[in-house]
Protein backbone atom coordinates (compact mmCIF):
# COMPACT_ATOMS: atom_id res chain seq x y z
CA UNK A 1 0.00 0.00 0.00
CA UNK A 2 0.93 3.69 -1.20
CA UNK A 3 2.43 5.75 1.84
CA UNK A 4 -0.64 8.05 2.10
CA UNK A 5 1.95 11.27 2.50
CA UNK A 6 3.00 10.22 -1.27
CA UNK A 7 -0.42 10.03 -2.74
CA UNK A 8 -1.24 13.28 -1.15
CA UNK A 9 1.43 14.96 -2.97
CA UNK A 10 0.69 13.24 -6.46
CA UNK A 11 -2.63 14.77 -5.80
CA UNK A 12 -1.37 17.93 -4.85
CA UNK A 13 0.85 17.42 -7.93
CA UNK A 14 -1.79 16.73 -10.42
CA UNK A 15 -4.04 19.72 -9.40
CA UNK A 16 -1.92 21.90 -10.04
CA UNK A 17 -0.85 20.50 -13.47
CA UNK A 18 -4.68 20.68 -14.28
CA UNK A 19 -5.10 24.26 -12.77
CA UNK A 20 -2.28 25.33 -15.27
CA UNK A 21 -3.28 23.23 -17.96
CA UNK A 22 -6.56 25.27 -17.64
CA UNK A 23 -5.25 28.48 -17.30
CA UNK A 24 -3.32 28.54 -20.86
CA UNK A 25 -6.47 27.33 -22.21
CA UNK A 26 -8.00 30.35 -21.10
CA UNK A 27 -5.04 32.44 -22.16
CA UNK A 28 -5.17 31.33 -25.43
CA UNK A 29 -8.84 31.99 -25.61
CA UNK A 30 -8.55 35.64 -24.52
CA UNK A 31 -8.50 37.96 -27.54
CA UNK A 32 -5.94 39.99 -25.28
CA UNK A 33 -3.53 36.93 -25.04
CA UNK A 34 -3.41 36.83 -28.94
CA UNK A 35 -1.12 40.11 -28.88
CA UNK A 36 1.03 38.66 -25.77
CA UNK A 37 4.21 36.94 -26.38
CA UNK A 38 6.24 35.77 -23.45
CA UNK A 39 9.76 34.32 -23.98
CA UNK A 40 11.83 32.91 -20.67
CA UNK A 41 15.30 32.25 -20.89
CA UNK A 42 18.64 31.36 -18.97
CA UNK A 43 22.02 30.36 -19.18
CA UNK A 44 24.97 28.33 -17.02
CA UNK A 45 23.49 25.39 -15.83
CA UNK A 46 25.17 23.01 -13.96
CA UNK A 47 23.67 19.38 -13.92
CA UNK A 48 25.09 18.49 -10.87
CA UNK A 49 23.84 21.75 -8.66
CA UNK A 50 20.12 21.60 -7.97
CA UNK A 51 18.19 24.30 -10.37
CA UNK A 52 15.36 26.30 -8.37
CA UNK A 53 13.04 27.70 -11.49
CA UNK A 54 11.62 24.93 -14.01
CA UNK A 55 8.26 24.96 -11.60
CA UNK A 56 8.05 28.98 -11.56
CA UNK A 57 9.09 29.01 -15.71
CA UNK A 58 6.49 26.19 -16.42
CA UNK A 59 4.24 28.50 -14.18
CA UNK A 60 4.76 31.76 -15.87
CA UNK A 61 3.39 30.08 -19.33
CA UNK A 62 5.98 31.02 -22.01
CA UNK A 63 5.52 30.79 -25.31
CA UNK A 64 8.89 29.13 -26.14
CA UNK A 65 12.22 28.52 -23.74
CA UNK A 66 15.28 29.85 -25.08
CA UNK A 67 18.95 28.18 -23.95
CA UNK A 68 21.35 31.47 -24.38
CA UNK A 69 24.76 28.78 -23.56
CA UNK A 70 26.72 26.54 -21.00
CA UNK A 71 23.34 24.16 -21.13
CA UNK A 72 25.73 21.95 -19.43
CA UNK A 73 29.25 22.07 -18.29
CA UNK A 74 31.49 19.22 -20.11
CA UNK A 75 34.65 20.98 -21.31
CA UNK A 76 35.31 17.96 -22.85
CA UNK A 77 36.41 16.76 -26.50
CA UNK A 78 34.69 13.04 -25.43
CA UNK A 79 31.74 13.28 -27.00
CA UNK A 80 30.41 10.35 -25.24
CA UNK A 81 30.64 12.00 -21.97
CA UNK A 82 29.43 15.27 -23.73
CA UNK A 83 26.18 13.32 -24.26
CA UNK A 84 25.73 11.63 -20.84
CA UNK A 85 25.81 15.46 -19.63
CA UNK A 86 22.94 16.23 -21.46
CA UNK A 87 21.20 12.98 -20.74
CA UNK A 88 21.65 14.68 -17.31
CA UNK A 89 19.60 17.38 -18.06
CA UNK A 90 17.04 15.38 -19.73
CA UNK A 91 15.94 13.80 -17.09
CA UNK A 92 15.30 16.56 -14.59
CA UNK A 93 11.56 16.22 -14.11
CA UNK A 94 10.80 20.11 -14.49
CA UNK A 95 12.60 20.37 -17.91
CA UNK A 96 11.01 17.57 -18.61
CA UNK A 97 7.81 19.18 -18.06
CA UNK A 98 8.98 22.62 -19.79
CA UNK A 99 9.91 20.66 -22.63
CA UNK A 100 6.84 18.90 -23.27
CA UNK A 101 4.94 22.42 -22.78
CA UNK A 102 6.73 24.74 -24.95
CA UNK A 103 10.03 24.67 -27.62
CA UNK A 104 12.89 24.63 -26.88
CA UNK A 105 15.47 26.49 -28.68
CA UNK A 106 18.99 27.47 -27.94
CA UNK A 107 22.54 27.84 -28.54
CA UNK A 108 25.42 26.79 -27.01
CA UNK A 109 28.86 28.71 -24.94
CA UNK A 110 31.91 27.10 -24.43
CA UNK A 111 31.25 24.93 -21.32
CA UNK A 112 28.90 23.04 -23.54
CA UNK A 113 30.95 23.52 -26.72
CA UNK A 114 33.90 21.58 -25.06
CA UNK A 115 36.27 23.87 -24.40
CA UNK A 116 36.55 26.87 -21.87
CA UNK A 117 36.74 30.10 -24.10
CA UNK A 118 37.15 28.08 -26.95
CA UNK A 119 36.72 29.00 -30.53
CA UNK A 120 37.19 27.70 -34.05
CA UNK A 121 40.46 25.82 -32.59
CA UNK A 122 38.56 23.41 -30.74
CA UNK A 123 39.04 19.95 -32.73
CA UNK A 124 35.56 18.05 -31.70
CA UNK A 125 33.30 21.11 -32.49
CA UNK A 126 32.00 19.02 -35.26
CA UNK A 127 30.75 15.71 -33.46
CA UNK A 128 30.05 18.17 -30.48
CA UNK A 129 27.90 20.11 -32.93
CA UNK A 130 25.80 17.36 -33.28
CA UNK A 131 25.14 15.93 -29.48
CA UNK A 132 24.01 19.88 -29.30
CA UNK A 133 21.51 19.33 -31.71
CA UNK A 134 20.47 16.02 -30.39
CA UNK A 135 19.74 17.74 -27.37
CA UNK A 136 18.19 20.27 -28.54
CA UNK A 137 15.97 17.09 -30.87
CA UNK A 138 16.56 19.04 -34.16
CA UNK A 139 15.31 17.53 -36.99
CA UNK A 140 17.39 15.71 -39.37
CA UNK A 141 16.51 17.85 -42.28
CA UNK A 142 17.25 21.33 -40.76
CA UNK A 143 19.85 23.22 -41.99
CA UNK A 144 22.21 23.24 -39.01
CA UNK A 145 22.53 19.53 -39.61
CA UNK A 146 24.47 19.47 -43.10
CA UNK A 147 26.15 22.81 -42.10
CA UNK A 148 29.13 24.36 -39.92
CA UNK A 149 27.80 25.96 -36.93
CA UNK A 150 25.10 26.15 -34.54
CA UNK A 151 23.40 29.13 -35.67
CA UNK A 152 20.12 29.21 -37.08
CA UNK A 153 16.36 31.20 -36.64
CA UNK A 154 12.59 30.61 -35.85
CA UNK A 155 9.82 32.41 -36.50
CA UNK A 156 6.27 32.59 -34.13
CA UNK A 157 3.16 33.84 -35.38
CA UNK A 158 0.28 35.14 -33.47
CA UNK A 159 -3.00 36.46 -34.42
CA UNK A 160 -1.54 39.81 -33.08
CA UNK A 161 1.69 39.68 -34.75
CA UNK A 162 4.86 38.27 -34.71
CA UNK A 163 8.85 36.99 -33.12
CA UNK A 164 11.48 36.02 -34.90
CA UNK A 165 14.31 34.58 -32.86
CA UNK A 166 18.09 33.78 -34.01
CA UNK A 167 20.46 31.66 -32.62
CA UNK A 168 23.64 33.12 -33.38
CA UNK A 169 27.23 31.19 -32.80
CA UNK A 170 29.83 32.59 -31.05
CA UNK A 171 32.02 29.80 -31.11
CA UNK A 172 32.22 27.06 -34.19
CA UNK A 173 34.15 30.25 -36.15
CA UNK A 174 35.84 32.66 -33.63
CA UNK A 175 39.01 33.60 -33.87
CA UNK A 176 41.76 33.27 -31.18
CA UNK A 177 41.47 36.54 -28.48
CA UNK A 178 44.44 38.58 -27.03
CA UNK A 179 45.45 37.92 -23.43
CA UNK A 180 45.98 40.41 -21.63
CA UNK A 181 50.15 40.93 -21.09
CA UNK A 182 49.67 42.93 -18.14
CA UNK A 183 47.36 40.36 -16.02
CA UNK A 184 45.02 42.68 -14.60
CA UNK A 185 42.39 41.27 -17.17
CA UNK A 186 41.85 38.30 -18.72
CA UNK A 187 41.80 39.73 -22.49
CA UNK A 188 42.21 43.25 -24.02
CA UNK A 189 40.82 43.60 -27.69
CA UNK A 190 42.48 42.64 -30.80
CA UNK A 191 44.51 44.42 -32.99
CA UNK A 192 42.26 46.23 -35.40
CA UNK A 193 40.31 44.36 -38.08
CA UNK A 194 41.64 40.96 -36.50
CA UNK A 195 39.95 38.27 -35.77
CA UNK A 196 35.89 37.36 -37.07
CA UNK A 197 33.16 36.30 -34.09
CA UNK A 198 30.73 34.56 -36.62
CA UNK A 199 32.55 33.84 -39.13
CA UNK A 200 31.65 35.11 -43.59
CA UNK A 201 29.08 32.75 -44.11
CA UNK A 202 27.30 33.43 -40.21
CA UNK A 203 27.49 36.76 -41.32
CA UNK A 204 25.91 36.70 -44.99
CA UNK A 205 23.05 34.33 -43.10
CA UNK A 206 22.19 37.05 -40.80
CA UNK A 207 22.27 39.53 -42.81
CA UNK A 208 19.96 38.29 -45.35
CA UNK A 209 17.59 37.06 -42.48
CA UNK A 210 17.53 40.21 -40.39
CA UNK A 211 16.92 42.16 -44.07
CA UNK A 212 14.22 39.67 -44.95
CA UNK A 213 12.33 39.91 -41.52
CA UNK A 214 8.79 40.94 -41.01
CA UNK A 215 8.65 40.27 -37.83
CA UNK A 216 7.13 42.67 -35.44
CA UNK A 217 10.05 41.46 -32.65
CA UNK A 218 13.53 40.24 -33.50
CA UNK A 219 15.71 38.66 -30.75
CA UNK A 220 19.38 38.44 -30.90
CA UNK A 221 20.65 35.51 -28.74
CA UNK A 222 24.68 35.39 -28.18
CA UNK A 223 25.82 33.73 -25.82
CA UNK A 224 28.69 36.53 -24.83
CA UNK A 225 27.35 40.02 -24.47
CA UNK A 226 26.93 42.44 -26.66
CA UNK A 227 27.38 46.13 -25.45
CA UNK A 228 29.06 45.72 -22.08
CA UNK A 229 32.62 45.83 -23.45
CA UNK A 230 35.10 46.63 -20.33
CA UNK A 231 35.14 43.94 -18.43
CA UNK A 232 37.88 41.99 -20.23
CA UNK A 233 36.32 38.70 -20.15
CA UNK A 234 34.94 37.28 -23.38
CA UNK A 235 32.50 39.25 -25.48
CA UNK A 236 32.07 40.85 -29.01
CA UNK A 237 34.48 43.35 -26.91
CA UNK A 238 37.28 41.65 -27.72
CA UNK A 239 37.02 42.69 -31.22
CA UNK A 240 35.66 46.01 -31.79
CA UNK A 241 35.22 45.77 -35.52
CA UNK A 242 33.37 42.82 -35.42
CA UNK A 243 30.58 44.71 -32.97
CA UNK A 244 30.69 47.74 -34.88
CA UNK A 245 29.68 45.46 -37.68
CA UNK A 246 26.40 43.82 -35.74
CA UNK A 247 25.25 46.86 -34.66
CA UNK A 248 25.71 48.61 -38.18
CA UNK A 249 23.61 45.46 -39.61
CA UNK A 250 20.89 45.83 -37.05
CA UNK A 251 20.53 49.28 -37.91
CA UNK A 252 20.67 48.63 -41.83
CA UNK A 253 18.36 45.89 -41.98
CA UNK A 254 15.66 48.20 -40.49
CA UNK A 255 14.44 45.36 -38.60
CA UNK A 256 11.38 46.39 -35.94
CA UNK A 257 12.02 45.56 -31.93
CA UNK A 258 15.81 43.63 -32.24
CA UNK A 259 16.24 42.70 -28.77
CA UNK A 260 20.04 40.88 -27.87
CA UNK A 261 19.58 37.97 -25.41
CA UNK A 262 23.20 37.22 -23.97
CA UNK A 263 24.48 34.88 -21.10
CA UNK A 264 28.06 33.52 -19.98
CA UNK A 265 28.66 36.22 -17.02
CA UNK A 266 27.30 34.18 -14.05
CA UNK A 267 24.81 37.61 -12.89
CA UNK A 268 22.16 39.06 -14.88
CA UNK A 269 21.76 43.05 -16.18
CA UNK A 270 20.51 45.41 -18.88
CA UNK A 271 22.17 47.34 -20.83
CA UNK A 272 21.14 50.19 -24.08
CA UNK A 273 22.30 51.84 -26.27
CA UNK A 274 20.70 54.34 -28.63
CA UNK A 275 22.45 53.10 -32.10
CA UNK A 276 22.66 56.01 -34.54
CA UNK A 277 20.22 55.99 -37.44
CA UNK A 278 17.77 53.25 -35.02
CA UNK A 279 14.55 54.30 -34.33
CA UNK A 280 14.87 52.93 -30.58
CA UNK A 281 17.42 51.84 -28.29
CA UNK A 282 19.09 48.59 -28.26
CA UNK A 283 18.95 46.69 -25.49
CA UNK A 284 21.73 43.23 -24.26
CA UNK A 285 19.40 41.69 -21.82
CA UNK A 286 22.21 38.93 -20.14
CA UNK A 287 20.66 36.68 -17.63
CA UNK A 288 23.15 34.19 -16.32
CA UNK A 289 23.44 31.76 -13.67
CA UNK A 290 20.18 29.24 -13.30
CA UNK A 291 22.10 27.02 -10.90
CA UNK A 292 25.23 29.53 -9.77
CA UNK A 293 25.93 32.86 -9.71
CA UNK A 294 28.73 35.11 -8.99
CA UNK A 295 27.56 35.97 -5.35
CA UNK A 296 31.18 37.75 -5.07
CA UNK A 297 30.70 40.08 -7.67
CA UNK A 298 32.09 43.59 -6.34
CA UNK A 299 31.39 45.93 -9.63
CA UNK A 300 33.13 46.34 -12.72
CA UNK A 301 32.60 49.37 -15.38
CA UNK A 302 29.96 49.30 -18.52
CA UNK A 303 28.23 52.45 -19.12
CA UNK A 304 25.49 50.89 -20.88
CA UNK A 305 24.70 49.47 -17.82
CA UNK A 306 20.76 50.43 -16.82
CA UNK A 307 19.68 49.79 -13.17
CA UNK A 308 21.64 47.82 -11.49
CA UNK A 309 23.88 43.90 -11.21
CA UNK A 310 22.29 41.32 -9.72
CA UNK A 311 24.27 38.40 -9.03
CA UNK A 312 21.94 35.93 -7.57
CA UNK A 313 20.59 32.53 -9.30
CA UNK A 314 18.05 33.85 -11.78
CA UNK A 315 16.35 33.32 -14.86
CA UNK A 316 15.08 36.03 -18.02
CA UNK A 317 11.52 36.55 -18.73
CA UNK A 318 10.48 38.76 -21.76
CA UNK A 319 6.36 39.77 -22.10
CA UNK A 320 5.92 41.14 -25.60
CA UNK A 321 2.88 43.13 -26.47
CA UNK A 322 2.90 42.81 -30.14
CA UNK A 323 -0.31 45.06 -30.94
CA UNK A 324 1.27 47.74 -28.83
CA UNK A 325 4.46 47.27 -29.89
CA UNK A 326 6.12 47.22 -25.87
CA UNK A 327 8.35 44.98 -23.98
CA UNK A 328 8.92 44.12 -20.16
CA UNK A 329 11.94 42.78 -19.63
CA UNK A 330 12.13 40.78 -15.95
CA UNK A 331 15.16 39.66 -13.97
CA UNK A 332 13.45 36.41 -11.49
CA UNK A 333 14.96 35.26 -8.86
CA UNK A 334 14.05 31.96 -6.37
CA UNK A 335 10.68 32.47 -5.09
CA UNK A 336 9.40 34.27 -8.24
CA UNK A 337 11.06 37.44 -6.79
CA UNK A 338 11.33 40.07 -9.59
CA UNK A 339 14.96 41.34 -9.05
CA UNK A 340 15.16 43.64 -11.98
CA UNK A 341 12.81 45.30 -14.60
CA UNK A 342 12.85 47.46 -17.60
CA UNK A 343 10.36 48.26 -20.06
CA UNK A 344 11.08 49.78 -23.73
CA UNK A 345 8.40 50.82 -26.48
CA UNK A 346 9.42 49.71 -30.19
């Protein structure tokens, strides 16, 4: 016979699951929810360390879960290992849960590449190219399958409008970076005009896909950040041209609400900048640490840098009125605990 404390919680359990199961249905009824888009994301996940927020993401009913890197941490070229990682992750029973819900997209950063700060020199980013996309249960006919690289997009439609999200690759094609010969940080940016993050043919796809896009939001997800550029840890930073060049495409392609996800830092923060020639300001939204966080964090200079650092376990959520063209942009912490906010209208 059952201990009756166990069949309490299964029934406890399965309430809830039908309570939530009912409230998307009514959700998706609601001609209001039709112009509501909600994206939750996250980044440096360790397998090993118990994660606090699958419940509370499940709970807060996005529309798709977004990986932005270290999915696991491997740091491996044994791809067999590599894949019992991510059998790791597979079976924890909220993911689970998330994964059955909602898609799943993502990228990868170099703890789940193979190789700490590693770049196009890493020798198994092939085969480990693939256990990514295994994880991730890509189909065997998408593009990233027969091609170099991670990177790749997907586009939601709603009766209210629309998101378009890309899955950029900062590490199949990047060039070597530039210690830093005095020690006080770990890299200093490269010589000018050396070096490629993406690499040509990354580039010429997202080019032609941010030129092509309709979509009413456009998210950016790179697993290093964007704007924050002082730091001297990895980032687009390290070379200057090469984020010059992303933010002159953004602006070019004259695509509406492009939004840069980022991860890889171990805290989460905002940061904008008003491009010239863009209608609004860009924002690098980095939300790092779902299972560990740099709790010693003592401050470190970005002047993009909105609000303030919060480096506590945490996870990104994103609600995107697409009739109204605005987005809220939440930092959550354990206990649903909003720990940062800013909105933006597009």
């Amino acid at each position: 016979m059952k201990n009756s404390h166990f069949v309490k919680s299964q029934a406890i359990w399965m309430a809830a699951l039908l309570l939530l199961g009912a409230c998307k249905r009514s959700r998706e009824a609601s001609p209001a929810a039709q112009d509501l888009f909600t994206v939750a994301f996250g980044s440096c996940n360790r397998t090993e360390l118990p994660n606090p927020f699958w419940e509370a993401i499940v709970a807060a009913q996005p529309d798709v879960w977004i990986w932005g890197g270290d999915v696991v941490y491997a740091d491996t070229d044994s791809i067999p290992l590599l894949r019992q990682a991510y059998a790791r992750q597979d079976t924890v029973a909220g993911y689970r849960l998330l994964r059955k819900r909602v898609p799943v997209l993502g990228t990868w950063d170099d703890h789940d590449y193979g190789i700490n700060d590693g770049g196009a020199e890493f020798q198994a980013r092939a085969a480990s190219q693939q256990a990514f996309l295994d994880f991730l249960q890509v189909a065997a006919d998408d593009p990233r399958r027969s091609r170099e690289g991670v990177y790749g997009s997907r586009l939601f439609e709603r009766p209210g409008g629309s998101v378009k999200v890309f899955l950029l690759d900062t590490r199949y094609f990047r060039s070597p970076l530039t210690p830093d010969p005095s020690g006080k940080l770990r890299y200093v940016p490269n010589p000018p005009g050396q070096g490629t993050m993406l690499g040509e043919a990354q580039w010429r796809w997202l080019a032609k896909e941010l030129q092509e896009s309709e979509a009413d939001f456009n998210l950016l997800v790179s697993s290093v950040q964007l704007l924050s550029d002082r730091h001297g840890f990895e980032g687009w930073g390290n070379m200057p041209q090469q984020r010059d060049r992303l933010l002159q495409l953004i602006e070019q392609s004259g695509a509406r609400g492009v939004v840069v996800l980022s991860g890889d830092r171990h805290f989460s923060e905002f940061s904008r900048l008003q491009v010239p020639g863009m209608r609004y300001p860009l924002i690098d939204f980095t939300s790092s640490g779902l299972t560990h966080a740099y709790s010693a964090f003592d401050g470190e200079p970005n002047p993009y840098r909105v609000g303030e650092v919060v480096p506590r376990l945490a996870f990104g959520l994103i609600r995107l009125d697409l009739k109204a063209l605005k987005a809220e942009f939440q930092i959550v912490g354990e206990g649903g605990q909003v720990l940062g906010s800013l909105q933006q209208v597009y």
